[in-house]
Every structure is written in C-alpha cells, then in structure tokens.
Protein backbone atom coordinates (compact mmCIF):
# COMPACT_ATOMS: atom_id res chain seq x y z
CA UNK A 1 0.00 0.00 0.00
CA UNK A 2 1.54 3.36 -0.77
CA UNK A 3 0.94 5.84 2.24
CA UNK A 4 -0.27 9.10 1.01
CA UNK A 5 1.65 12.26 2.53
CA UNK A 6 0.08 12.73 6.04
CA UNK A 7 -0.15 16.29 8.06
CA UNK A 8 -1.24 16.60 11.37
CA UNK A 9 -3.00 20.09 13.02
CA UNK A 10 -2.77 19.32 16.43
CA UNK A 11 -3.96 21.88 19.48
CA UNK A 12 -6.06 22.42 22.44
CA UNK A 13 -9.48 22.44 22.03
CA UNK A 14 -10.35 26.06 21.61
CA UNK A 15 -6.98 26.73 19.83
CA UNK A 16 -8.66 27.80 16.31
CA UNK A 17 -7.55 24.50 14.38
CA UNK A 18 -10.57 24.02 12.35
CA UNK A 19 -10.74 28.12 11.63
CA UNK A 20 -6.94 28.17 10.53
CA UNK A 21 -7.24 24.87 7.64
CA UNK A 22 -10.42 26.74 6.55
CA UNK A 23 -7.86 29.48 5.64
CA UNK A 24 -5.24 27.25 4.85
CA UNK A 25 -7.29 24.91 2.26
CA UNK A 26 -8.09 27.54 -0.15
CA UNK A 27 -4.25 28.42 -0.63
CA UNK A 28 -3.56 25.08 -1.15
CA UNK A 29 -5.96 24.34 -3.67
CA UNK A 30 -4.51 27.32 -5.22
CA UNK A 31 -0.89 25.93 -5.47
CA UNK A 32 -2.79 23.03 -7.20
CA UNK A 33 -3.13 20.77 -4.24
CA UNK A 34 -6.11 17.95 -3.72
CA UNK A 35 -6.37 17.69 0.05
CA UNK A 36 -8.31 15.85 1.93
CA UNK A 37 -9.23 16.25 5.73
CA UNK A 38 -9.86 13.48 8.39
CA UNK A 39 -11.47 15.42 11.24
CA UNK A 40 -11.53 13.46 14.76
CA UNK A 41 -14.17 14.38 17.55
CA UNK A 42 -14.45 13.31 21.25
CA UNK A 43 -17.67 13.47 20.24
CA UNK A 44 -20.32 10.44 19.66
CA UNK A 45 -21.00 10.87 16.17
CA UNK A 46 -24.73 10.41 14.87
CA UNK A 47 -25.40 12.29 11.12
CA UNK A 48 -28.35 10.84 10.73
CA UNK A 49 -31.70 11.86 11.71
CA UNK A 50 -34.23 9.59 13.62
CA UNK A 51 -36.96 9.06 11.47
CA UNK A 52 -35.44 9.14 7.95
CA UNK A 53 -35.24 6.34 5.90
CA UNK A 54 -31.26 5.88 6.34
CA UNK A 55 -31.44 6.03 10.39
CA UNK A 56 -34.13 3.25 9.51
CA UNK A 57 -32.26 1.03 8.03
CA UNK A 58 -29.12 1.35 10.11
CA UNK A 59 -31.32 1.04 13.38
CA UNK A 60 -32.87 -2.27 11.65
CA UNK A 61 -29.23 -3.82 11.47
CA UNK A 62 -27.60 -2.38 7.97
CA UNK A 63 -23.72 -2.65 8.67
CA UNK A 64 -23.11 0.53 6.58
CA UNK A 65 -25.92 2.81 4.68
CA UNK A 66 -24.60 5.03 2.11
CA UNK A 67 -26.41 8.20 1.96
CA UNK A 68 -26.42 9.35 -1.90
CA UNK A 69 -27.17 13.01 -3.10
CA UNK A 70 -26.98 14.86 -6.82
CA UNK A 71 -23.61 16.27 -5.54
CA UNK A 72 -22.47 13.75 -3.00
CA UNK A 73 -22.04 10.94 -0.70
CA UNK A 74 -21.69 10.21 3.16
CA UNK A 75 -21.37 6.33 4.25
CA UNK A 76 -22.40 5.62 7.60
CA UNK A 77 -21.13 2.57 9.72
CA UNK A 78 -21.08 1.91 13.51
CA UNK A 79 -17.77 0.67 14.36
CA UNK A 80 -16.40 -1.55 17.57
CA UNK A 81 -13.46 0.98 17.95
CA UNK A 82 -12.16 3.54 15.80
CA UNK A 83 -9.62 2.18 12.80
CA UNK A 84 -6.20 3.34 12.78
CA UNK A 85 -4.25 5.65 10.41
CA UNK A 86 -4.05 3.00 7.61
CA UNK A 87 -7.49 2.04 7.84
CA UNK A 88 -8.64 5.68 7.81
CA UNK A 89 -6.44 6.31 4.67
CA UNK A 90 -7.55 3.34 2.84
CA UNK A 91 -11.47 4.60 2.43
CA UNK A 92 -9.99 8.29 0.93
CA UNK A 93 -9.30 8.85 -2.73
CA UNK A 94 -5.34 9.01 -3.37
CA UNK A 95 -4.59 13.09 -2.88
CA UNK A 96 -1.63 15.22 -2.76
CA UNK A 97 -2.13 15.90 0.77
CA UNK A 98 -4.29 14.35 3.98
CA UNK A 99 -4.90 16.44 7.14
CA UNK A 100 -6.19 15.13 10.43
CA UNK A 101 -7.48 18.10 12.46
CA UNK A 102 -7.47 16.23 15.67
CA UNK A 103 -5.57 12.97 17.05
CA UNK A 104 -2.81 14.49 18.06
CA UNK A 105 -0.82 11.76 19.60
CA UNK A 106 -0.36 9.89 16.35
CA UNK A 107 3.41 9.80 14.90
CA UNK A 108 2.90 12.07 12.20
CA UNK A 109 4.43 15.46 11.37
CA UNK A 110 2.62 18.13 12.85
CA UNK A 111 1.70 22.18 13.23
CA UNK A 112 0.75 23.04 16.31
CA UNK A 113 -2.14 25.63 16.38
CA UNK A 114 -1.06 27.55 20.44
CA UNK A 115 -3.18 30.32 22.02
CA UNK A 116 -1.40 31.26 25.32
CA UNK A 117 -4.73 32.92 26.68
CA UNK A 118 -6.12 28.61 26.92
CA UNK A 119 -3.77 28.40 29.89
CA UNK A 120 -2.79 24.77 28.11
CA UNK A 121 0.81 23.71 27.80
CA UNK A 122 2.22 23.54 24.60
CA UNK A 123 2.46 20.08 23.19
CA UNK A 124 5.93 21.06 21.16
CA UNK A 125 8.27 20.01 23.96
CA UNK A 126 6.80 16.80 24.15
CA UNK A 127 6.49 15.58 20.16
CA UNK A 128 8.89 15.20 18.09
CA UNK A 129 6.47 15.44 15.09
CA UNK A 130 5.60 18.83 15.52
CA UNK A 131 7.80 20.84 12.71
CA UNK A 132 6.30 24.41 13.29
CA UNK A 133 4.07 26.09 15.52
CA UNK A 134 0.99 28.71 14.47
CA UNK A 135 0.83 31.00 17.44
CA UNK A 136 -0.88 34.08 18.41
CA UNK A 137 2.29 34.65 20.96
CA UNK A 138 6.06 35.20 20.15
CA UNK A 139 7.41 32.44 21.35
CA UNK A 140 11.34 31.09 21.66
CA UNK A 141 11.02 27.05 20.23
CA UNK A 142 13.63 24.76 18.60
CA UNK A 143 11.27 24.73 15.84
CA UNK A 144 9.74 27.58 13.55
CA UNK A 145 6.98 29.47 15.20
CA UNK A 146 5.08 31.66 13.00
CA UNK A 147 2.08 34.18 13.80
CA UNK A 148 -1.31 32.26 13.43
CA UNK A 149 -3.23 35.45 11.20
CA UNK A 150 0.53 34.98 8.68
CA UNK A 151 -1.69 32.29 6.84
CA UNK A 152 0.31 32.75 3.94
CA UNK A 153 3.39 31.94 5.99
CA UNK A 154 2.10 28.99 7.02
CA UNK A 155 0.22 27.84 3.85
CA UNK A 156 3.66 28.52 2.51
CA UNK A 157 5.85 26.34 4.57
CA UNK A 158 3.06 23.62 4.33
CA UNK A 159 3.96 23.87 0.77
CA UNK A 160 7.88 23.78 0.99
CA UNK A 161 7.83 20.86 3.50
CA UNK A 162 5.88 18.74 1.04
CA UNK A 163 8.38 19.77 -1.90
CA UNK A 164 11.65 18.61 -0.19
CA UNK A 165 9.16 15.05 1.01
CA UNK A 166 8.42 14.22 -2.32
C-alpha cells in the first residue's frame, strides 16, 4: 500500500484549528493541491436523523448505509473501535495531501495551532512530530513558530515541506 503524505494540526481544544485549515485549504488548492481532511471528535457521532429512511435502516441492522445526493455521498457505519491511520487512509481517494485536524498523539508530522490565553501547555516540547508552531504569541522554540493570522506563511511552509518530502 503506498501511504499518502500525512499532516497533522494538532492543538487544544479552543486553539482555532478548524478556523486556521479553513484558511489554509483555499491556498492550497490554489498551489494546485487535492487535500483531503480526516477530522476526529471526542464526540459520539450520529449524522443521521431519527426518522429518515437511512437512520431506519441502520437502526434495523444495515452494517453501513450510504447516503447518496446529486452532488455527494456520506457512508455511515457503527464501528467496535475507531480504525487506525491505515485504515482511515484506505477509504480516501489518493490526494496530494491528507490532514487530520485532531488525534494528536499519532506519529505524524505536525503544526501546532497555540493560544497562550487557553492556559494549556504547549504540546511542542513533548512531540517530536511537531515541525512548526501557528501562534498568536512570540514564542522562543527549537522549531519555527510563525504568527497564526501569517496564513500565507504557514500555507507557505506547508507547501515547501511537502516539496523537499516528495
């Protein structure tokens, strides 16, 4: 199996992950990038609605229902535990670049996404993976640190990192 090229966003809850890859995506697509995200959640997960023909079927025993619109698709499984990395990888199209907003202790390189004003430690000095940090504090790391509103910075050593992995 060839393992597509892997980034991790990784951050406190509150730390403005999700808002910083919905800045970063667009720049990416724009340097000609397909990216795809894998977004984790503490969360229980239910996108289907009680009543509906889909929630039906899965309630009734369906081991996956597939959920088909004029403009796309959403599959729908219940799962004993979560499936690692590969497994994740294996059910996405092959793209130039996979992000996982979210489970941050995999092995993976990294940007950290710090506010200081969460009162959370950062998770730098304790992963290796972590190449660069997005921060809305100047901060004195053995890795890059850039500001978290330089986008373009970031989007830009995103970019670079993947160039000299290739």
């Amino acid at each position: 199996m060839n393992m597509q090229t892997v980034l991790g966003v990784a951050g406190w809850s509150g730390s403005g992950k999700t808002t910083l890859l919905e800045q970063l995506l667009p720049r990416w697509c724009q340097a000609g990038l397909q990216v795809s995200v894998i977004k984790h959640s503490h969360h229980r997960l239910d996108f289907d609605t009680p009543g509906k023909d889909s929630y039906r079927h899965r309630v009734a025993g369906a081991a996956q229902v597939m959920l088909l619109g004029e403009q796309g698709l959403a599959v729908y499984e219940n799962l004993a535990t979560p499936p690692d990395l590969a497994a994740q990888l294996a059910r996405l199209q092959p793209v130039d670049l996979v992000v996982l907003e979210g489970q941050k202790w995999l092995p993976i390189p990294k940007i950290e996404v710090y506010r200081a004003a969460l009162g959370k430690p950062l998770l730098q000095p304790d992963d290796p993976n972590i190449m660069v940090v997005a921060s809305d504090t100047a901060l004195d790391l053995p890795v890059p640190c850039l500001p978290l509103n330089h986008t373009d910075a970031i989007a830009d050593f995103v970019l670079c990192w993947l160039k000299e992995n290739k």
